[in-house]
Protein backbone atom coordinates (compact mmCIF):
# COMPACT_ATOMS: atom_id res chain seq x y z
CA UNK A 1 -5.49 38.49 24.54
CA UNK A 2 -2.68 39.16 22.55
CA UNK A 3 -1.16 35.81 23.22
CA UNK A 4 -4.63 34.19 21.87
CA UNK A 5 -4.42 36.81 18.87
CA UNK A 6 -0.64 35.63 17.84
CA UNK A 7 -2.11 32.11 18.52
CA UNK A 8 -4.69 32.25 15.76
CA UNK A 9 -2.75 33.90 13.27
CA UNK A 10 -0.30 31.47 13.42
CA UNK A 11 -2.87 28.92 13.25
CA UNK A 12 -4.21 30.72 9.96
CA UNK A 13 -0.91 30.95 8.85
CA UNK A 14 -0.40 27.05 9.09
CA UNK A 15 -3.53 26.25 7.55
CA UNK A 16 -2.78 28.67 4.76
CA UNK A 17 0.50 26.91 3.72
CA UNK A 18 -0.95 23.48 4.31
CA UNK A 19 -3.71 24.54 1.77
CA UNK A 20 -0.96 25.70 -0.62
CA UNK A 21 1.14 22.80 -0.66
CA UNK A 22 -2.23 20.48 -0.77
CA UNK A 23 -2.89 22.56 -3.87
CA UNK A 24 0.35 22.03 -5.26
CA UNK A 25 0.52 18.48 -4.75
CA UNK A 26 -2.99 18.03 -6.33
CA UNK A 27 -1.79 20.21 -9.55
CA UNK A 28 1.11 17.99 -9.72
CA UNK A 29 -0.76 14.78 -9.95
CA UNK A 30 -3.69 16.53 -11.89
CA UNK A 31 -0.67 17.04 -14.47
CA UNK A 32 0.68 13.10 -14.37
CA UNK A 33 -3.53 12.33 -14.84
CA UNK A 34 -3.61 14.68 -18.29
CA UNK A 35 -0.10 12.69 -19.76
CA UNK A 36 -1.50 9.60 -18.65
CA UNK A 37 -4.72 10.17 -20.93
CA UNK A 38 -2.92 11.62 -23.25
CA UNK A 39 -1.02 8.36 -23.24
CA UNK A 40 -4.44 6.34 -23.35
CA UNK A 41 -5.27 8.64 -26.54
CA UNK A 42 -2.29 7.97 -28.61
CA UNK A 43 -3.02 4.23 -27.44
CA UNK A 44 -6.47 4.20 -28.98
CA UNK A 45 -4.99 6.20 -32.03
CA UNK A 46 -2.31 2.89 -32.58
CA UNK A 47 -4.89 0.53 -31.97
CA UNK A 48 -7.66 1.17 -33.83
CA UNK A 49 -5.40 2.09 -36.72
CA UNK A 50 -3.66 -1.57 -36.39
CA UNK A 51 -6.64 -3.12 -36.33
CA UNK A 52 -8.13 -1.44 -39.32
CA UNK A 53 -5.22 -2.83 -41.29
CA UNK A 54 -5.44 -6.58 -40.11
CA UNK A 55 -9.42 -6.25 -41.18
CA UNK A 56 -9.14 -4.57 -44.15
CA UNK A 57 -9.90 -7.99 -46.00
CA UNK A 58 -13.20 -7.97 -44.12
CA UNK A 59 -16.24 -6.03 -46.35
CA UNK A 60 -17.32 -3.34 -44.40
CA UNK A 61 -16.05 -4.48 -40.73
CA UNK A 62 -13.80 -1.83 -39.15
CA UNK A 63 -12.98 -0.93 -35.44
CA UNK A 64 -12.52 2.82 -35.87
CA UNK A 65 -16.36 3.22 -35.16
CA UNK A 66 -15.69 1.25 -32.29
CA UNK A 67 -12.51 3.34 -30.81
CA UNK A 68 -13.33 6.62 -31.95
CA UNK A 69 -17.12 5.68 -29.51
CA UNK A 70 -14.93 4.68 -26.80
CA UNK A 71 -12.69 7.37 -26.94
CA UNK A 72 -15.78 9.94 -26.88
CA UNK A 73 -17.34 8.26 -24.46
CA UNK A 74 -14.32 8.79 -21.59
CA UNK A 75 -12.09 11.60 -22.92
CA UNK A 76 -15.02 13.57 -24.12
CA UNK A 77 -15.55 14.92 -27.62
CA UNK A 78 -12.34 16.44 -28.68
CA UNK A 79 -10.49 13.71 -27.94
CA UNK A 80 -13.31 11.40 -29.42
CA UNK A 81 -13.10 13.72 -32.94
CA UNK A 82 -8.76 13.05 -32.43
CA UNK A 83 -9.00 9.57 -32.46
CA UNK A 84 -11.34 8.73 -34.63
CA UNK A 85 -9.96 10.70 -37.50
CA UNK A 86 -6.56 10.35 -36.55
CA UNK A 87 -6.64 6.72 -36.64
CA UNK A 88 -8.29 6.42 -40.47
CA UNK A 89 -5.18 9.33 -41.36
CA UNK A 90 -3.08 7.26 -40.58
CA UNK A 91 -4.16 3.97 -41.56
CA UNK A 92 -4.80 4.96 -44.86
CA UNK A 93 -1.31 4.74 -46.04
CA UNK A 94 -1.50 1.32 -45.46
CA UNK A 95 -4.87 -0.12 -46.50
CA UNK A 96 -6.34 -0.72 -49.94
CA UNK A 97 -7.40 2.36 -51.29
CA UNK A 98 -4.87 4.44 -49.59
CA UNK A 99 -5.00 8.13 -49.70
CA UNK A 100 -7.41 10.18 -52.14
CA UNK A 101 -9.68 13.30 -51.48
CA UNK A 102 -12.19 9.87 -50.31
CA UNK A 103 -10.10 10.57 -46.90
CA UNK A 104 -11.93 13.72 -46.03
CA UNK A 105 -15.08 12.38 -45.89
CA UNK A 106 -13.49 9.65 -44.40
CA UNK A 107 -11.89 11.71 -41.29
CA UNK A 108 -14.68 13.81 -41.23
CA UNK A 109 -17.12 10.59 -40.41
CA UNK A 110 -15.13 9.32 -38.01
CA UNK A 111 -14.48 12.10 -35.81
CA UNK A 112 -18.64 12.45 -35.87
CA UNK A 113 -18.50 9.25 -34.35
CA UNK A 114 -15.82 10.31 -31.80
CA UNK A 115 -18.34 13.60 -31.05
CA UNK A 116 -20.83 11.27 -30.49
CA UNK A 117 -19.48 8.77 -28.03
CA UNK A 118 -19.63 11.76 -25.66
CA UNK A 119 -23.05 11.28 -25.40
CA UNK A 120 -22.51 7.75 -23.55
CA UNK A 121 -22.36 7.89 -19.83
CA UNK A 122 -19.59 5.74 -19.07
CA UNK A 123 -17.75 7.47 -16.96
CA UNK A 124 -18.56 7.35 -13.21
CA UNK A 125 -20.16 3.10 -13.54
CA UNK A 126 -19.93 2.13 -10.21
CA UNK A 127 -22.51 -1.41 -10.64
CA UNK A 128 -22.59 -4.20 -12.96
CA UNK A 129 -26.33 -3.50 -13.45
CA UNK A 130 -25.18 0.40 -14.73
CA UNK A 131 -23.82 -1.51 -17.63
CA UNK A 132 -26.97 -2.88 -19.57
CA UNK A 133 -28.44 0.90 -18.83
CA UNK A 134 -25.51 2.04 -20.87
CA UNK A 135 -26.03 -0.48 -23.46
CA UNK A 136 -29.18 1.46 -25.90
CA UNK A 137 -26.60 4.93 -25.44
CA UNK A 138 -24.06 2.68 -27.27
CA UNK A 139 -25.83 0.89 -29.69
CA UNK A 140 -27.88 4.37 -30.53
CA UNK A 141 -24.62 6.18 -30.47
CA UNK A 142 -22.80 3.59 -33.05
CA UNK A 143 -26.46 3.04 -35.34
CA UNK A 144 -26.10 7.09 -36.12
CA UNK A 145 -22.41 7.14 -36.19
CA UNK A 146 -22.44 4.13 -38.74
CA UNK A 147 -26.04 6.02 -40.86
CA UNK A 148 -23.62 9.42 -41.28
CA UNK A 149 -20.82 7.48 -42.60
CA UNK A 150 -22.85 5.61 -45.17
CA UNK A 151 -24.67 8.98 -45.59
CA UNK A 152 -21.41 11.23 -46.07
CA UNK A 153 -19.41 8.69 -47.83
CA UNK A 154 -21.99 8.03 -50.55
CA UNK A 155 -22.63 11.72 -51.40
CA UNK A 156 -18.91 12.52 -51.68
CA UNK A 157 -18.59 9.65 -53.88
CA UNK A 158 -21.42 10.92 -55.98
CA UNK A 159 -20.23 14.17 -56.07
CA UNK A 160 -16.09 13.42 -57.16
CA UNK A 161 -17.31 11.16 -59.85
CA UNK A 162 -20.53 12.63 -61.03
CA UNK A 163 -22.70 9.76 -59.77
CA UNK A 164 -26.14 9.39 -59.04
CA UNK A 165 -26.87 9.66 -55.33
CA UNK A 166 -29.67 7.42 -55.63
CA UNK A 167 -28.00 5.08 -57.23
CA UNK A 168 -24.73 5.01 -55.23
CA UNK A 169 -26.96 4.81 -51.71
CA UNK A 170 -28.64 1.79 -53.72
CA UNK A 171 -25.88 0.10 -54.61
CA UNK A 172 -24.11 -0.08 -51.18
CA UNK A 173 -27.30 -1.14 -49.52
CA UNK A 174 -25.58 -4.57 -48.77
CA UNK A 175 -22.69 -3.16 -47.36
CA UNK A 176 -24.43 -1.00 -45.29
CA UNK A 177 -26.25 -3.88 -42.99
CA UNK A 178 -22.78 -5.74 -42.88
CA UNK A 179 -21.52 -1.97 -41.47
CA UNK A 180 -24.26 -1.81 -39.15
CA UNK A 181 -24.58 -5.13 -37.72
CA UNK A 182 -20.93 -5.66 -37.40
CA UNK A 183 -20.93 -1.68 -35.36
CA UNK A 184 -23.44 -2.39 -33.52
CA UNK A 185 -21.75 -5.71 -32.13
CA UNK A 186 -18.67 -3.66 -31.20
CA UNK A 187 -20.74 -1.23 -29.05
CA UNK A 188 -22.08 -3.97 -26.80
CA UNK A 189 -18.79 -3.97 -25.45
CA UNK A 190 -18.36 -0.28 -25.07
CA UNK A 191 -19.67 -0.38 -21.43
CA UNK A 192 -17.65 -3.17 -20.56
CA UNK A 193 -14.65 -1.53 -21.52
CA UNK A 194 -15.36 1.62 -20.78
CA UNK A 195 -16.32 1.41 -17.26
CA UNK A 196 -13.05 -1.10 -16.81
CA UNK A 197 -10.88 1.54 -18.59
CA UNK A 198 -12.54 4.44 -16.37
CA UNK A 199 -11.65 2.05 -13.47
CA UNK A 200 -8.48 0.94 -14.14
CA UNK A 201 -6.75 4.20 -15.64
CA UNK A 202 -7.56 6.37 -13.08
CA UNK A 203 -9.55 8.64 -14.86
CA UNK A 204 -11.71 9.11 -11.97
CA UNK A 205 -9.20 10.14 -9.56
CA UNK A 206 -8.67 12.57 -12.37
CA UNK A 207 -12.18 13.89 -12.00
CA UNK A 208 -11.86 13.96 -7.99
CA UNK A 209 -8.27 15.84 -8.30
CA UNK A 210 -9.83 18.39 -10.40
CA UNK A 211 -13.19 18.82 -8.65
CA UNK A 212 -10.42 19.42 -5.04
CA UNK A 213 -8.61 21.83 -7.44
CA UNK A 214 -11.48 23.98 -8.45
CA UNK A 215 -13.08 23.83 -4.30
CA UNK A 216 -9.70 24.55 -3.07
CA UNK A 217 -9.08 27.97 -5.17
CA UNK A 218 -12.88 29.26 -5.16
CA UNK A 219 -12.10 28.36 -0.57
CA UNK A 220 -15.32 26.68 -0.71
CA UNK A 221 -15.07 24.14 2.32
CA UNK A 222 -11.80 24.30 2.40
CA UNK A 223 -10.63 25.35 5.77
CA UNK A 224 -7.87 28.58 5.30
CA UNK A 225 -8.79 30.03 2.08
CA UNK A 226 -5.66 31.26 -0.23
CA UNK A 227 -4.97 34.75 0.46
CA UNK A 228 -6.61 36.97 -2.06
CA UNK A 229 -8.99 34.22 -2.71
CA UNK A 230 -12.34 34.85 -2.77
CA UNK A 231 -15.37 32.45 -2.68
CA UNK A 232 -17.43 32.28 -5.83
């Protein structure tokens, strides 16, 4: 009996360090998943920025919309709001226009549009079919995005020169279906691009390592629970 007694416990005591370094080595890679989106973030940031500049000579055609969608729409809204305003910061200093109290209203309508590419499922496409169900998030997602904008931008324009509101929404009516129909082409692609960057970068290993992480330290189906772990 006591033989069988030492036998478990060591047993327990295996499984117990097994489970620890398991833990460790997942926290280790969950760690080398957070740099590499961070990396992906300040990639998007670049990009869309770049991009902004070589189109500037384009009326109302931008790809921050586009980004700041995509960005939502795998790194969730944070991240989204980060790149999306980040990238028109930054970009400003070397566009016509440049800086002015214009690049408030400017940030601020961009990182909406980050906030709202969380609301497209991207993550997780597993099916080429998944892709034209994603579609209407996207083009929904990038028709409001691209109505705030035009909404936002034309009252603070009103309001810093004493305008009429009326009559700066009327005047930039033009401009406003070039805006839209150019966004809304961009945010065909989102799925595409999404699901390949979901794919591709890892990011759901990510998910995975995380979801082991949190079963791991709450001992749920995890054989040895930690000691002074309890399950939740």
């Amino acid at each position: 009996m006591k033989a069988e007694a030492a036998h478990q416990e060591e047993l327990q005591q295996r499984q117990e360090t097994s489970v620890r370094l398991g833990l460790r080595a997942l926290e280790t890679q969950l760690r080398l998943y957070n740099l590499q989106e961070w990396v992906l973030v300040a990639s998007f940031i670049a990009s869309a920025g770049v991009l902004r500049i070589a189109m500037q000579f384009l009326p109302n055609v931008e790809p921050l919309t586009f980004f700041a969608l995509l960005a939502g729409a795998l790194f969730g809204w944070r991240k989204g709001f980060l790149v999306g305003a980040s990238s028109l910061w930054w970009s400003n200093y070397f566009v016509i226009g440049g800086q002015g109290p214009w690049s408030f209203f400017q940030a601020a309508s961009f990182g909406i549009a980050g906030i709202l590419g969380s609301f497209i499922p991207v993550k997780g496409r597993n099916s080429r079919g998944s892709t034209w169900r994603i579609i209407p998030f996207a083009l929904v997602a990038s028709l409001i995005a691209t109505a705030l904008f035009e909404i936002i931008m034309n009252l603070g324009w009103a309001f810093m020169f004493g305008m009429s509101p009326l009559a700066v929404f009327a005047s930039g009516l033009p401009l406003f279906g070039v805006h839209l129909a150019s966004n809304l082409s961009f945010a065909v692609l989102i799925p595409k691009f999404g699901g390949l960057i979901y794919e591709k970068a890892g990011l759901a290993d990510r998910a995975l390592c995380r979801h082991l992480i949190a079963r791991i330290r709450s001992g749920n189906g995890i054989p040895g629970r930690l000691p002074g772990k309890r399950s939740h």
